[in-house]
Protein backbone atom coordinates (compact mmCIF):
# COMPACT_ATOMS: atom_id res chain seq x y z
CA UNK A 1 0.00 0.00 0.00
CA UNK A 2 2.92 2.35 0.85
CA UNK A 3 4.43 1.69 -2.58
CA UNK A 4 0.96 2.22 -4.59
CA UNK A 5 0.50 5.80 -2.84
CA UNK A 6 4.57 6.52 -3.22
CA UNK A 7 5.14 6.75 0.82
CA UNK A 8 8.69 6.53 2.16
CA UNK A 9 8.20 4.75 5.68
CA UNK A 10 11.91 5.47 6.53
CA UNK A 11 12.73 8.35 8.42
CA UNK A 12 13.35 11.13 6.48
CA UNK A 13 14.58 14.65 7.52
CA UNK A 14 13.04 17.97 5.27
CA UNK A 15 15.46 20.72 5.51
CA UNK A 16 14.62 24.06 4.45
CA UNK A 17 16.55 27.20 3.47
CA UNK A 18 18.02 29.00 6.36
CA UNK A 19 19.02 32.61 6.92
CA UNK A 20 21.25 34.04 9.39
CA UNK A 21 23.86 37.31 10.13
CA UNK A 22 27.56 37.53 11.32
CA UNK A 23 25.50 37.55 15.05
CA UNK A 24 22.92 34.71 14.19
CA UNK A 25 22.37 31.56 12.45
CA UNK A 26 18.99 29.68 12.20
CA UNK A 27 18.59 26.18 10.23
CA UNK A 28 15.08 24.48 10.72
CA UNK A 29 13.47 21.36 8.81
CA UNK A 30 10.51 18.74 9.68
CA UNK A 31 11.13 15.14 10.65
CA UNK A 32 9.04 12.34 9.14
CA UNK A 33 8.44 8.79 9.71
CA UNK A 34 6.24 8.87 6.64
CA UNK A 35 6.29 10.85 3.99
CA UNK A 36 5.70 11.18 0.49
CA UNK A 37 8.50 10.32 -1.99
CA UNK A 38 9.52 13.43 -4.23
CA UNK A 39 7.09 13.74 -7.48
CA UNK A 40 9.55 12.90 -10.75
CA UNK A 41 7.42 13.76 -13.47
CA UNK A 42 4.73 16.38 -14.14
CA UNK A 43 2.19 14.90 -16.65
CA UNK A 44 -0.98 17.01 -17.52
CA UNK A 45 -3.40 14.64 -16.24
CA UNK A 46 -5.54 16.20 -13.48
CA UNK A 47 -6.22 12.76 -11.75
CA UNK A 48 -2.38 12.11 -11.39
CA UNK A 49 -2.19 15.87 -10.30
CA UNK A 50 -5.10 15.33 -7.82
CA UNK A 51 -3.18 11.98 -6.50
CA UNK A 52 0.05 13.82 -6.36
CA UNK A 53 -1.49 17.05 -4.02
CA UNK A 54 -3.22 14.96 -1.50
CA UNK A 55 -0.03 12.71 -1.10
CA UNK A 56 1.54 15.79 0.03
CA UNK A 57 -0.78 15.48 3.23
CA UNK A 58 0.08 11.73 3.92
CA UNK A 59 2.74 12.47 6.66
CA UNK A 60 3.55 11.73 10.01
CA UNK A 61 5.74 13.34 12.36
CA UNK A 62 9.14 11.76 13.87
CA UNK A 63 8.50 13.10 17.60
CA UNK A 64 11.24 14.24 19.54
CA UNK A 65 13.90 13.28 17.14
CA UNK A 66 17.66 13.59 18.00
CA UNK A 67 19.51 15.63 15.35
CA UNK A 68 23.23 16.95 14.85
CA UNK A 69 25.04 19.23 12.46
CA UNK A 70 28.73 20.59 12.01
CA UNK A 71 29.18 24.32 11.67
CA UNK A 72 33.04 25.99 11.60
CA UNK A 73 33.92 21.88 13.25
CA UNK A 74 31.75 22.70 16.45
CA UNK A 75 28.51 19.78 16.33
CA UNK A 76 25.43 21.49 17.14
CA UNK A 77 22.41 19.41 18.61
CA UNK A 78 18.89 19.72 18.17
CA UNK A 79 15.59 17.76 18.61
CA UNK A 80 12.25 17.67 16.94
CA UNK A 81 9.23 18.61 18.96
CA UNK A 82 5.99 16.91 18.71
CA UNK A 83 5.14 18.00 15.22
CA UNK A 84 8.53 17.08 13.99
CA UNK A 85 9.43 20.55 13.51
CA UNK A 86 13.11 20.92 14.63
CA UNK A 87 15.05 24.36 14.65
CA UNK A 88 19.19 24.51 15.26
CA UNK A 89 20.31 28.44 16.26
CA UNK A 90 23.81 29.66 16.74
CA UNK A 91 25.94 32.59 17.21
CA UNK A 92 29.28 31.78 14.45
CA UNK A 93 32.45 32.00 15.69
CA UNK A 94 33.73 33.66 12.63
CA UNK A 95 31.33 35.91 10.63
CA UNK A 96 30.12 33.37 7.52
CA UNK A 97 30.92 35.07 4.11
CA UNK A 98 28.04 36.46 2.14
CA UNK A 99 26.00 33.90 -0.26
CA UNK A 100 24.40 29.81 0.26
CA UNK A 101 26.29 27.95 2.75
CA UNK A 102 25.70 24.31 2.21
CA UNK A 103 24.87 22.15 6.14
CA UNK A 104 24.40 18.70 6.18
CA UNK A 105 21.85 17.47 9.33
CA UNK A 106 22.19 14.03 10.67
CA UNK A 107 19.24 11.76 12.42
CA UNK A 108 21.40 10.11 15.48
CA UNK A 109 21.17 6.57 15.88
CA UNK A 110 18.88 5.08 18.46
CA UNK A 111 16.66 1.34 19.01
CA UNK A 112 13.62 2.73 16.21
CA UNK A 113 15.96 2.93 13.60
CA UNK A 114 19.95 1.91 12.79
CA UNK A 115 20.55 3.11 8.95
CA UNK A 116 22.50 6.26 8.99
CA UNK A 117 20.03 9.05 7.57
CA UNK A 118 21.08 12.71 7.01
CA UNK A 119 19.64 15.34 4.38
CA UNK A 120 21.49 18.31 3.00
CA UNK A 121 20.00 22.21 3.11
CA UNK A 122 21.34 25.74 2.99
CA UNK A 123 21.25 28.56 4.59
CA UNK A 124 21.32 32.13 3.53
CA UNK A 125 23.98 35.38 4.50
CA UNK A 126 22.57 38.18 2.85
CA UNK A 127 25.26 40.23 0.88
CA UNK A 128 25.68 44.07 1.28
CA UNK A 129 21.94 45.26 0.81
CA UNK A 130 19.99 47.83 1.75
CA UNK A 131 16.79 46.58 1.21
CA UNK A 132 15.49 43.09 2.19
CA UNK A 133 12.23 41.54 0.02
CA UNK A 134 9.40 39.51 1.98
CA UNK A 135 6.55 38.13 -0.19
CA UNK A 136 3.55 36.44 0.27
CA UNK A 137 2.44 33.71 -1.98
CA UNK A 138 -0.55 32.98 -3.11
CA UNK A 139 -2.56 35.68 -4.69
CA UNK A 140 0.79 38.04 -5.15
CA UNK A 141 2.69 36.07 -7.39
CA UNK A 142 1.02 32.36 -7.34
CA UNK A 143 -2.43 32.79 -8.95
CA UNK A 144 -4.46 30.79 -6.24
CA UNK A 145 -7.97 32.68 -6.04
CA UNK A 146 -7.64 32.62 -2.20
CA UNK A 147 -10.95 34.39 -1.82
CA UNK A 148 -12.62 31.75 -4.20
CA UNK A 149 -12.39 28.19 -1.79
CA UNK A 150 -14.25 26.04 -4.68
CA UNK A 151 -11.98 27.67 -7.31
CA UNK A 152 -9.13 27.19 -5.21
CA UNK A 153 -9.33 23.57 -4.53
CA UNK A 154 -10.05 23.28 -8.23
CA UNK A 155 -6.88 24.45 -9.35
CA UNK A 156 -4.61 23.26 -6.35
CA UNK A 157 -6.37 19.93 -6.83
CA UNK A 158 -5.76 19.55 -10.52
CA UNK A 159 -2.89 21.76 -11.63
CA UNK A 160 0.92 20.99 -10.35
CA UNK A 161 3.99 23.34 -9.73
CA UNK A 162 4.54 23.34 -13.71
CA UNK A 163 0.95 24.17 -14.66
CA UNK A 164 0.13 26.50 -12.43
CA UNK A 165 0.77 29.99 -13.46
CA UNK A 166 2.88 33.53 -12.19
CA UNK A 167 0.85 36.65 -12.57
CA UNK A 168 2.46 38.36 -15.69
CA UNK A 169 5.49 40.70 -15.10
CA UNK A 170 5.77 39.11 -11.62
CA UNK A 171 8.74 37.56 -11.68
CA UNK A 172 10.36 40.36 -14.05
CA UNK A 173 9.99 43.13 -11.27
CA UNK A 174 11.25 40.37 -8.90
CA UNK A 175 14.51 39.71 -10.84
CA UNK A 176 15.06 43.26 -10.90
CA UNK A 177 14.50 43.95 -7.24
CA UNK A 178 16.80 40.82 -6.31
CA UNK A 179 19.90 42.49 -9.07
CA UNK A 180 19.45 45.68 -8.24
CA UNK A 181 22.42 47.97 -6.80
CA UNK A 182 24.50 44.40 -6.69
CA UNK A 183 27.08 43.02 -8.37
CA UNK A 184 27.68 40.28 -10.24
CA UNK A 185 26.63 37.05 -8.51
CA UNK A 186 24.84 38.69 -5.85
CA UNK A 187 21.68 39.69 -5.22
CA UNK A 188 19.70 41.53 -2.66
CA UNK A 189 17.64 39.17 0.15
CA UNK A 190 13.98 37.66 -0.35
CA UNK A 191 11.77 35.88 1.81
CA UNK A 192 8.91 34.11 1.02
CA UNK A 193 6.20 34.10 4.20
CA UNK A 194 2.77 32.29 3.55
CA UNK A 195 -0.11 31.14 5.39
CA UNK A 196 0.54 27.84 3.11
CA UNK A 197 1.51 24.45 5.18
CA UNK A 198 5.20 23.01 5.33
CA UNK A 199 3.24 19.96 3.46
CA UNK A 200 3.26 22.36 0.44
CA UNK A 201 7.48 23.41 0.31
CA UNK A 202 8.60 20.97 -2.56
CA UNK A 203 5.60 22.06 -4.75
CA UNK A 204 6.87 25.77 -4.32
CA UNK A 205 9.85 25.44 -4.53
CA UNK A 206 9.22 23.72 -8.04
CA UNK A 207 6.92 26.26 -8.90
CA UNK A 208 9.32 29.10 -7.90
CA UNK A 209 12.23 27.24 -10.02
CA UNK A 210 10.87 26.79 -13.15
CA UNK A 211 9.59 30.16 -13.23
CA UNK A 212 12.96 31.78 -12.63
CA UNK A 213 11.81 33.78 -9.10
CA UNK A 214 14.91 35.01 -7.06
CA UNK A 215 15.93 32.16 -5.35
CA UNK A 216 14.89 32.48 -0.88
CA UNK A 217 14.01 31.37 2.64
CA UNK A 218 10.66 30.22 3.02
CA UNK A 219 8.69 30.57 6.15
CA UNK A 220 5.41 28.50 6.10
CA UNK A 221 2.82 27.57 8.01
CA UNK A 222 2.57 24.45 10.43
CA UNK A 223 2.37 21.12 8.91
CA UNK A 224 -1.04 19.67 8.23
CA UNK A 225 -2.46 16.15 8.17
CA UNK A 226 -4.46 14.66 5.73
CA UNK A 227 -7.46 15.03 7.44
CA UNK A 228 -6.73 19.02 7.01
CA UNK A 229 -6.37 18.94 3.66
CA UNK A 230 -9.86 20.80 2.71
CA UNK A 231 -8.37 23.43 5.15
CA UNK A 232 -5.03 24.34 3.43
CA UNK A 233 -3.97 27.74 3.19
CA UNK A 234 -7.02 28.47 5.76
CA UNK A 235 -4.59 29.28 8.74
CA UNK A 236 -4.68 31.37 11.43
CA UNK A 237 -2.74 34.38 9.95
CA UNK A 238 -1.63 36.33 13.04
CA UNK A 239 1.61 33.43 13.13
CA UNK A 240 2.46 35.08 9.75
CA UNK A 241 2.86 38.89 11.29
CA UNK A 242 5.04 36.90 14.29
CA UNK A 243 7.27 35.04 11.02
CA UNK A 244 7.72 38.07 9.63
CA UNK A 245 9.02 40.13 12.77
CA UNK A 246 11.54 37.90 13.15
CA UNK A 247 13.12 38.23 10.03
CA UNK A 248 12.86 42.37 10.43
CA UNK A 249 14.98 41.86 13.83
CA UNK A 250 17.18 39.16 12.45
CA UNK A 251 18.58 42.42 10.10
CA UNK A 252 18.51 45.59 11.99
CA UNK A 253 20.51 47.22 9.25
CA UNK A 254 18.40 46.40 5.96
CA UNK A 255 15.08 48.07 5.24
CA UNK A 256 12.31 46.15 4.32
CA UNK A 257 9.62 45.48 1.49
CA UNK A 258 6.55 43.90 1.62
CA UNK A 259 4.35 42.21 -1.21
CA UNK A 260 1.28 40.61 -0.47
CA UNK A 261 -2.25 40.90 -2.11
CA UNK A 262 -5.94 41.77 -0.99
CA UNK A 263 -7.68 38.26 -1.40
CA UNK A 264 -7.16 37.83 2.91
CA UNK A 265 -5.19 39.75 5.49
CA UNK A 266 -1.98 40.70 4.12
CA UNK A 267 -2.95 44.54 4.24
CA UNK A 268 -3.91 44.93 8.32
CA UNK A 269 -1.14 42.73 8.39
CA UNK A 270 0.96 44.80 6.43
CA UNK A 271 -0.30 47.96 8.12
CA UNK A 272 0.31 46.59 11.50
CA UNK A 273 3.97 46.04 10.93
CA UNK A 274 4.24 49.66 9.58
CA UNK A 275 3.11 50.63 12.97
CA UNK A 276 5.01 48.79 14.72
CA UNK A 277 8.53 49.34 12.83
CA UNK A 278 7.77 52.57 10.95
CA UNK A 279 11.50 53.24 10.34
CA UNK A 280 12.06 49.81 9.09
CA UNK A 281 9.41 49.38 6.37
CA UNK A 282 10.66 51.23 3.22
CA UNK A 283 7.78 50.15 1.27
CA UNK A 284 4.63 48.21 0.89
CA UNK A 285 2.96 46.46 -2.20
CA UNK A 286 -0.40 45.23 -2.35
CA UNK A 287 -2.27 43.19 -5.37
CA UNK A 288 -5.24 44.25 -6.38
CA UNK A 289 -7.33 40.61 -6.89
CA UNK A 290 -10.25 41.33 -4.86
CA UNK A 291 -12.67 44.18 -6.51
CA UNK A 292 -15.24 44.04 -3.19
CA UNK A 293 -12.54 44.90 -0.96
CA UNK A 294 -11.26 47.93 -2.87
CA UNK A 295 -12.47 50.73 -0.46
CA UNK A 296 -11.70 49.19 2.71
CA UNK A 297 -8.20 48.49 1.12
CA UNK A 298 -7.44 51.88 -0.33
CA UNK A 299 -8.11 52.96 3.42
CA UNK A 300 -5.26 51.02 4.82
CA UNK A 301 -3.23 51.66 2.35
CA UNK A 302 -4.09 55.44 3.02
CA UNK A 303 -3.04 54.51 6.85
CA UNK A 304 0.16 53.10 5.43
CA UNK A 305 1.41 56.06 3.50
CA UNK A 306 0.62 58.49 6.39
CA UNK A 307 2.58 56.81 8.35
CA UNK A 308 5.24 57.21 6.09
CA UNK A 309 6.01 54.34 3.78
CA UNK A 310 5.62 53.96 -0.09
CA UNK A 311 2.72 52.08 -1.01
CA UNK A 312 1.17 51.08 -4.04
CA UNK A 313 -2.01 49.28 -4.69
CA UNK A 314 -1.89 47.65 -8.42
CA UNK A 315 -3.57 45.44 -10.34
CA UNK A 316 -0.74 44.88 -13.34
CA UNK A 317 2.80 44.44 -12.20
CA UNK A 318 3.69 46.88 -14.67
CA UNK A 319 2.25 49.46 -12.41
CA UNK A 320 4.51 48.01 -9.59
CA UNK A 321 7.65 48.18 -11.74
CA UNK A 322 7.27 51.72 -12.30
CA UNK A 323 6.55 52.38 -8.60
CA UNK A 324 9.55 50.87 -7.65
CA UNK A 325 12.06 52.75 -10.28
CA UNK A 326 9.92 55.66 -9.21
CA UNK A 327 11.44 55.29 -4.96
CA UNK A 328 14.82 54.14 -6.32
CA UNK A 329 14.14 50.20 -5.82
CA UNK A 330 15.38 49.27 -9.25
CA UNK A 331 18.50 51.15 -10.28
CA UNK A 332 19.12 50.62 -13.80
């Protein structure tokens, strides 16, 4: 039965990008006693695409799971909590150069299990910047109709990472956020912070590879079981505001810009971090998807220039482009 559905029954660990500074490191990851083997092939065939998505939701947590990693030759130690979330954080030694660093996490030994199993990840040092990038998925670059559930499930349901589709000019203005005032081989930090489940990383980070978006550290939302699946993307979205504070103090130096989209809460949430951190939010950009919510939007975005930020409210990314050369985002 494991073998029809595709499930891996071994432990497996899930690593996910990290991010750190010359003061902090942080590398995090999911452990799984089951877990669904990584999709090889993307046919167009919305029963195999249906089968694929719900397989996502076939896990099951590795509780309280000893882990270990090597950093600079110290071995850090960790262990999952009941979820099988697991998080390793650590003041280096010696300032870590700018760019990927590659870390390589290893599932000690005990009576449950004896094969050696360890999984490979990275984590991020953001070159010189001045401006850090934190997007929200669906709805601001993922089209997802978040405020449609029946037209949602439809297309998470039958499309897959390489069917589903970017908003036009999206990843363009992306790109040239990401190059801009850096030199070659560098680029200028984004994070990617969704109310989307952990169960849902490998099919966004497909998505966000074949599309060409500026490669990042992804903060999503708790893990989900398969009885949840109905549910996904319906989180509680306050945890996003708390994901997305962290990264703001994790940089004290860099200012910040925020895409998100009106189909849910990304503008109070938006708004509130303005308030909060009004000398750290250069700039705020909202997607115009939902026409019902235009007034009450155009309020808080209103409330979010006063306060002194940029903001723009678009509905083409061409519009968002311009703001952005406009306020000296994109440098040609």
């Amino acid at each position: 039965m494991l073998l029809l559905f595709r499930l891996d029954h071994h432990p497996v660990i899930k690593v996910y990008n990290g991010y750190g500074s010359s003061e902090k490191v942080i590398a995090f990851g999911h452990v799984l006693a089951l877990s669904p083997m990584l999709r090889k092939t993307y046919r167009q065939n919305w029963i195999i695409n249906i089968f694929s998505m719900l397989r996502l939701f076939m896990v099951k947590p590795y509780k309280f799971a000893n882990l270990s990693m090597e950093w600079e030759g110290s071995v850090l130690h960790s262990q999952s909590q009941d979820d099988g979330f697991f998080k390793f954080e650590w003041a280096p030694l010696i300032p870590p150069k700018p760019g990927w660093h590659t870390i390589v996490i290893h599932l000690e030994e005990n009576k449950y299990h004896s094969r050696k199993i360890s999984a490979t990840g990275q984590v991020h040092i953001p070159f010189n910047s001045t401006h850090a990038f934190v997007s929200d998925i669906d709805d601001t670059f993922l089209i997802s109709y978040s405020s449609r559930i029946r037209k949602r499930l439809y297309v998470l349901l039958t499309k897959n990472a390489r069917s589903r589709k970017p908003f036009a000019g999206v990843v363009n203005h992306y790109q040239l956020l990401a190059a801009s005032a850096q030199k070659e081989h560098a680029s200028n930090p984004f994070f990617y912070v969704s109310s989307s489940e952990w169960n849902l990383f490998d099919f966004i980070q497909e998505f966000s590879r074949k599309n060409g978006l500026p490669k990042g550290v992804y903060l999503l939302n708790e893990l989900k079981k398969f009885r949840d699946v109905l549910r996904t993307g319906q989180n509680k979205h306050a945890t996003k505001f708390i994901r997305i504070v962290r990264i703001i103090e994790a940089y004290p130096h860099l200012r910040f810009v925020l895409f998100g989209d009106d189909s849910q809460e990304d503008p109070h949430i938006y708004s509130a971090l303005v308030d909060h951190f009004a000398d750290k939010i250069f700039a705020v950009y909202i997607r115009r998807v939902h026409r019902k919510k235009y007034a009450r939007v155009q309020k808080v975005v209103d409330k979010i220039t006063a306060a002194g930020s940029h903001c723009c409210y678009f509905i083409h990314s061409e519009e968002a482009i311009a703001h952005s050369k406009s306020i000296g985002l994109i440098i040609s």
